[in-house]
PDB file of N, CA and C in Angstrom:
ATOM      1  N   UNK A   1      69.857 104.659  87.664  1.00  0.00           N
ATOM      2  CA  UNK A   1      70.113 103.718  88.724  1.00  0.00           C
ATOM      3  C   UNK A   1      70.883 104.420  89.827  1.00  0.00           C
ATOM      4  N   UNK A   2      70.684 104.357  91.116  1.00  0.00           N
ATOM      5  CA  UNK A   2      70.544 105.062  92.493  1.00  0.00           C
ATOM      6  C   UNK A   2      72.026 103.752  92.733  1.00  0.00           C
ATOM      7  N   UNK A   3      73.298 104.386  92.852  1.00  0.00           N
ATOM      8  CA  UNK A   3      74.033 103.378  92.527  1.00  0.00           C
ATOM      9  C   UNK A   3      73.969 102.993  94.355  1.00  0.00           C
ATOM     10  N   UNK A   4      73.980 104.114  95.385  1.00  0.00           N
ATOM     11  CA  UNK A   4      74.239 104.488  96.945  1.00  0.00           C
ATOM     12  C   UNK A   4      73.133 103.270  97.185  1.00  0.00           C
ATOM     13  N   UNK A   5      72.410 102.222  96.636  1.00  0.00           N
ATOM     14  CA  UNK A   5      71.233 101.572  97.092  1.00  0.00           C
ATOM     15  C   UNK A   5      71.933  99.992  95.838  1.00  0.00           C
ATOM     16  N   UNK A   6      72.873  99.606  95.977  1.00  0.00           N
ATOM     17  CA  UNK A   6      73.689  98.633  95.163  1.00  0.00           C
ATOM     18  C   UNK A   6      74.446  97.970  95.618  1.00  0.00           C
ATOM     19  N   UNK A   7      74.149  96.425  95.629  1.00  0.00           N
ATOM     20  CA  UNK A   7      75.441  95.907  96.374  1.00  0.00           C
ATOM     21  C   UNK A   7      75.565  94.559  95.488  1.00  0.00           C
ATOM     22  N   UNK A   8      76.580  93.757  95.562  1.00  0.00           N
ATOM     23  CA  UNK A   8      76.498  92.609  94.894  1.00  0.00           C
ATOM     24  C   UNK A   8      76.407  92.696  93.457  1.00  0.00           C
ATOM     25  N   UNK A   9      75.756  91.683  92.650  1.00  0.00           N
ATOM     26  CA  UNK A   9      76.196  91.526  91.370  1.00  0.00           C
ATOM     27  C   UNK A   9      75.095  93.323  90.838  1.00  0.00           C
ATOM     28  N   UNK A  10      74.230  93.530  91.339  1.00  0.00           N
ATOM     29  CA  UNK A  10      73.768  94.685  91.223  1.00  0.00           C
ATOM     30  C   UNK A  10      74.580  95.991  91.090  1.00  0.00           C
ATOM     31  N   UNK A  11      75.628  96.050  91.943  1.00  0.00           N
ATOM     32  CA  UNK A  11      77.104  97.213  92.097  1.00  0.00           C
ATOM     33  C   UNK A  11      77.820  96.426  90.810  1.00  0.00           C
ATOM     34  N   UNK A  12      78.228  95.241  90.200  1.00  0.00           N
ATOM     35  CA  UNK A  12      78.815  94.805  89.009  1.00  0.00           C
ATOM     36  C   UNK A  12      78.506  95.399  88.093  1.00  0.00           C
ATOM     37  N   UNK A  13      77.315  95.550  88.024  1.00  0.00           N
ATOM     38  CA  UNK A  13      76.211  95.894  86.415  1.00  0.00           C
ATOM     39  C   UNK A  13      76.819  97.025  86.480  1.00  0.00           C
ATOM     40  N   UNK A  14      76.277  98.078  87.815  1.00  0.00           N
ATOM     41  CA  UNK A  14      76.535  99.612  87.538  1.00  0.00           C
ATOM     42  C   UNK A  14      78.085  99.610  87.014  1.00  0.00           C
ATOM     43  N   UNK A  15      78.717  99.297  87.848  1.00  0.00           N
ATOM     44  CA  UNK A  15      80.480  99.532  87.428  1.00  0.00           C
ATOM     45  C   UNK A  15      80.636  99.007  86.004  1.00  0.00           C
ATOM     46  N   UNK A  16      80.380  98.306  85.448  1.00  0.00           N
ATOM     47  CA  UNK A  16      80.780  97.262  84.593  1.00  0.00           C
ATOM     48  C   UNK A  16      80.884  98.563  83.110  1.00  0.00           C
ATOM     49  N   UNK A  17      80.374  99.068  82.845  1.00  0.00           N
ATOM     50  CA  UNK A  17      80.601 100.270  81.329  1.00  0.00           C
ATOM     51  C   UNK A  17      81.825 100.723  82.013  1.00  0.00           C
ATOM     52  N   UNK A  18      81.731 101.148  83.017  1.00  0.00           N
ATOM     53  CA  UNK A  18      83.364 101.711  83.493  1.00  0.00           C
ATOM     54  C   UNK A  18      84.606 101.003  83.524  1.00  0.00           C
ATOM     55  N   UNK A  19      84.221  99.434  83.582  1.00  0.00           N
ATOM     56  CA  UNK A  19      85.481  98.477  83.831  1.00  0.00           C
ATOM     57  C   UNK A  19      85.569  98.195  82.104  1.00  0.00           C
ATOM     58  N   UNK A  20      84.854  98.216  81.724  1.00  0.00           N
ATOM     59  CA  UNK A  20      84.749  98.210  80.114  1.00  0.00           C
ATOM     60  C   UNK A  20      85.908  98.763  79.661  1.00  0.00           C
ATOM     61  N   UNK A  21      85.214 100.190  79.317  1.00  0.00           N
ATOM     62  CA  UNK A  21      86.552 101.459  79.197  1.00  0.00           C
ATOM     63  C   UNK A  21      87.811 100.812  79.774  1.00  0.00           C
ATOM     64  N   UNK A  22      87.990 100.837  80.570  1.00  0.00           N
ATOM     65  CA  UNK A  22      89.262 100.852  81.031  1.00  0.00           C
ATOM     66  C   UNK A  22      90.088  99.699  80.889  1.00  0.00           C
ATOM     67  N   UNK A  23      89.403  98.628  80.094  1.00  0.00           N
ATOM     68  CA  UNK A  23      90.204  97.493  80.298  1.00  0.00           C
ATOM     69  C   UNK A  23      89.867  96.789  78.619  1.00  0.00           C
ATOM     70  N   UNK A  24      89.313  97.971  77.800  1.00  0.00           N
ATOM     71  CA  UNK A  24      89.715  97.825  76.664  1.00  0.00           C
ATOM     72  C   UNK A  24      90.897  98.299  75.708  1.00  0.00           C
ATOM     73  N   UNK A  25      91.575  99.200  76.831  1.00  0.00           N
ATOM     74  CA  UNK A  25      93.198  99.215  76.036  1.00  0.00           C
ATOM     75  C   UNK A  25      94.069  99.397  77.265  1.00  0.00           C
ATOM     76  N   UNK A  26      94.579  98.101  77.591  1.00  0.00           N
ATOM     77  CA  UNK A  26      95.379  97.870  78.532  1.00  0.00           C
ATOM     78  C   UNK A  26      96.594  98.509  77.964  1.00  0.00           C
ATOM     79  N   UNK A  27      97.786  98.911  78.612  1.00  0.00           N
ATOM     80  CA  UNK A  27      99.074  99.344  79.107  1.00  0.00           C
ATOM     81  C   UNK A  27      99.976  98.085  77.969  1.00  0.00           C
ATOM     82  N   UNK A  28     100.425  98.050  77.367  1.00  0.00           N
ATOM     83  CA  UNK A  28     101.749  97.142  77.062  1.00  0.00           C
ATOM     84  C   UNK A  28     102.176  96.528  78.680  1.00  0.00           C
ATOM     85  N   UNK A  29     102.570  97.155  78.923  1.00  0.00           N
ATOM     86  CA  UNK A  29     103.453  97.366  80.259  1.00  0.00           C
ATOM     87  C   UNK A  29     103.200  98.537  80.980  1.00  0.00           C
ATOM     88  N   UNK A  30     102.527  97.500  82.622  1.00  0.00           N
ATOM     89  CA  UNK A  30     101.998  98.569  83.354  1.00  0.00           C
ATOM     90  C   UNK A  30     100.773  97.613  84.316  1.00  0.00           C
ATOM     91  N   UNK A  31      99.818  98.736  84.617  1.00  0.00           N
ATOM     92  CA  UNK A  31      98.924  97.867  85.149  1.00  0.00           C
ATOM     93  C   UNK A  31      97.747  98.844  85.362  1.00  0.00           C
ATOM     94  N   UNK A  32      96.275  98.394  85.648  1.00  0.00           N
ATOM     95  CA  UNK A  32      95.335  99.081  85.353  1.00  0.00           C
ATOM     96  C   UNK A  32      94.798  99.186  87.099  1.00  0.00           C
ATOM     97  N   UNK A  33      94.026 100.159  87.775  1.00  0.00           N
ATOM     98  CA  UNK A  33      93.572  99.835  88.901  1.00  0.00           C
ATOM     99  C   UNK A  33      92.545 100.168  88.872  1.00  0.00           C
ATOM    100  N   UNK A  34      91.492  99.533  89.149  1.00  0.00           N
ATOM    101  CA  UNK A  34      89.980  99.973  89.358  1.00  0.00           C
ATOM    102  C   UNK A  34      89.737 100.129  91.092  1.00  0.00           C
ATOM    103  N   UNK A  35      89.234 101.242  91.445  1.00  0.00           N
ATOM    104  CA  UNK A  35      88.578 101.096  92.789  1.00  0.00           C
ATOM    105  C   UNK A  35      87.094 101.720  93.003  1.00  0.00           C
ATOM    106  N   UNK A  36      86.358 101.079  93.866  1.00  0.00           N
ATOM    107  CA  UNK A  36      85.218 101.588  94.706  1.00  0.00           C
ATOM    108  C   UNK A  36      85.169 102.202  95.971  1.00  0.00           C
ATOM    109  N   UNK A  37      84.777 103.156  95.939  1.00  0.00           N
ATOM    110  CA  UNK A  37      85.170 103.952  97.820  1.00  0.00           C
ATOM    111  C   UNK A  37      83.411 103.829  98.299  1.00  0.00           C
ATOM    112  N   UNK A  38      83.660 103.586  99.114  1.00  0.00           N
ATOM    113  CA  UNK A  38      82.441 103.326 100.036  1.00  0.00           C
ATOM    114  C   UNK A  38      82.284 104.474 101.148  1.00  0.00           C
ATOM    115  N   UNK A  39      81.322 104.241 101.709  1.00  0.00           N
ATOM    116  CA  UNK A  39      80.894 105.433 103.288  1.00  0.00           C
ATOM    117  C   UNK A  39      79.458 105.164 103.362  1.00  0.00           C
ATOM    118  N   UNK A  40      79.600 104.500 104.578  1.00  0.00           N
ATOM    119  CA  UNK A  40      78.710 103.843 105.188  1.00  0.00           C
ATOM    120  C   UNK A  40      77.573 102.822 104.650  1.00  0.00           C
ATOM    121  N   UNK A  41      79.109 102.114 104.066  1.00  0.00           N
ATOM    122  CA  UNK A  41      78.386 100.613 103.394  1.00  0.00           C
ATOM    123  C   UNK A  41      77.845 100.912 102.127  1.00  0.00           C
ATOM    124  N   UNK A  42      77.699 102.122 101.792  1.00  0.00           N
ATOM    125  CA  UNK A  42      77.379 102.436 100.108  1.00  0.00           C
ATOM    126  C   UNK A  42      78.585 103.086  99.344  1.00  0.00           C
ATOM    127  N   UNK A  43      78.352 102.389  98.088  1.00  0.00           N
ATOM    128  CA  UNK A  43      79.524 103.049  96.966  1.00  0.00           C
ATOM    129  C   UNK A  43      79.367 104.562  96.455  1.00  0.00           C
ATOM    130  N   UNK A  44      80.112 105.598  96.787  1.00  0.00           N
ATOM    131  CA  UNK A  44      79.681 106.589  96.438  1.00  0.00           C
ATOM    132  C   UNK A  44      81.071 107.357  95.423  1.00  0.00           C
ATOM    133  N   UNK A  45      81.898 106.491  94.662  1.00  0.00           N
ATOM    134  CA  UNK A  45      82.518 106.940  93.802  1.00  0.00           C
ATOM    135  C   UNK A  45      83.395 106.072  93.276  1.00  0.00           C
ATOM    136  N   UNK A  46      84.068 106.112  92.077  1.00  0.00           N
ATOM    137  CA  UNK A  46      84.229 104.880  91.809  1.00  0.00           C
ATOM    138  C   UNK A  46      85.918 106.011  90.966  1.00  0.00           C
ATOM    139  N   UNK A  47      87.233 105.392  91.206  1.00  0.00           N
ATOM    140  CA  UNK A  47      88.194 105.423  90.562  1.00  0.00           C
ATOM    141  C   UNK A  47      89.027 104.606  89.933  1.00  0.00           C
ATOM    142  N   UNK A  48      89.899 105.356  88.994  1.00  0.00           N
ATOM    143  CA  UNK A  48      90.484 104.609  88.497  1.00  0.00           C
ATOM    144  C   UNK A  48      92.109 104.839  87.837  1.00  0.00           C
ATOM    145  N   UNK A  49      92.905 104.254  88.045  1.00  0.00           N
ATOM    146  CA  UNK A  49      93.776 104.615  86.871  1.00  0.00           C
ATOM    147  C   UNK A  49      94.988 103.861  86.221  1.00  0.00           C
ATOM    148  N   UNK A  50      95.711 104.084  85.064  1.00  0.00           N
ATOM    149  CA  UNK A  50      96.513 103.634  84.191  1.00  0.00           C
ATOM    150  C   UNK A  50      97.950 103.720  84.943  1.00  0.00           C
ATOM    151  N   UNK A  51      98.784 102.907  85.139  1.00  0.00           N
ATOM    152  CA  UNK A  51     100.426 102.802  85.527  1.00  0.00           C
ATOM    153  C   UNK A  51     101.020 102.272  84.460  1.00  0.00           C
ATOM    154  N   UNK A  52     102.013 103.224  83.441  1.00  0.00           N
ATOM    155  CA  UNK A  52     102.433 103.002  82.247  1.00  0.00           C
ATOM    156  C   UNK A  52     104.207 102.324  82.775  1.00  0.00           C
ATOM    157  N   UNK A  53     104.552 101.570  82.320  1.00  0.00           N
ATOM    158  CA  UNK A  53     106.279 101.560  83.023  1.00  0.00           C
ATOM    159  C   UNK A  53     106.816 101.408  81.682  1.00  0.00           C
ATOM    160  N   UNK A  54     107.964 101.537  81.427  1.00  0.00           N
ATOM    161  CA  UNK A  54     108.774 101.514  80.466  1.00  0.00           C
ATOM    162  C   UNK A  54     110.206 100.765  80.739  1.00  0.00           C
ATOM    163  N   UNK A  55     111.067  99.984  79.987  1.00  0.00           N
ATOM    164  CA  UNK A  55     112.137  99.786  80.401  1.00  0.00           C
ATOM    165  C   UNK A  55     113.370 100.934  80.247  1.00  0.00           C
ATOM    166  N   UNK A  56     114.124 101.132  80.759  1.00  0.00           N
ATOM    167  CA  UNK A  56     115.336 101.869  80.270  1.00  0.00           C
ATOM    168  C   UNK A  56     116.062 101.204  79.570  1.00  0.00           C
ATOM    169  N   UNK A  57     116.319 102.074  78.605  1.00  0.00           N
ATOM    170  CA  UNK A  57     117.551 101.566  77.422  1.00  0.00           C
ATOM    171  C   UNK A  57     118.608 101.655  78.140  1.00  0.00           C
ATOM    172  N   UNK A  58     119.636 100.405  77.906  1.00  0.00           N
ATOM    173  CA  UNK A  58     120.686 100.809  78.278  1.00  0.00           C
ATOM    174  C   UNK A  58     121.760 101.214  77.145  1.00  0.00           C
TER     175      UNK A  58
END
């Protein structure tokens, strides 16, 4: 699948094994970010990543 030719629930499908992964072992604490970068109205890469936080002991 030609992802640069995808928009709408069509760009969902493609992303979707990737949002999978990543949001089958969430952070305790933290937060997950998924992004799509575009250029010139097509998706041509898709990132992502994990923000772990921790509390300090006092």
């Amino acid at each position: 699948m030609d992802a640069a030719n995808l928009s709408g629930a069509a760009l969902l499908e493609y992303v979707k094994p990737d949002l999978l992964r990543l949001y089958a072992m969430p952070p305790a604490y933290g937060s997950l970010t998924f992004t799509v970068h575009f250029h010139n109205d097509k998706p041509v890469r898709i990132g992502y990543s994990v923000d772990i936080q921790k509390q300090v002991k006092r």
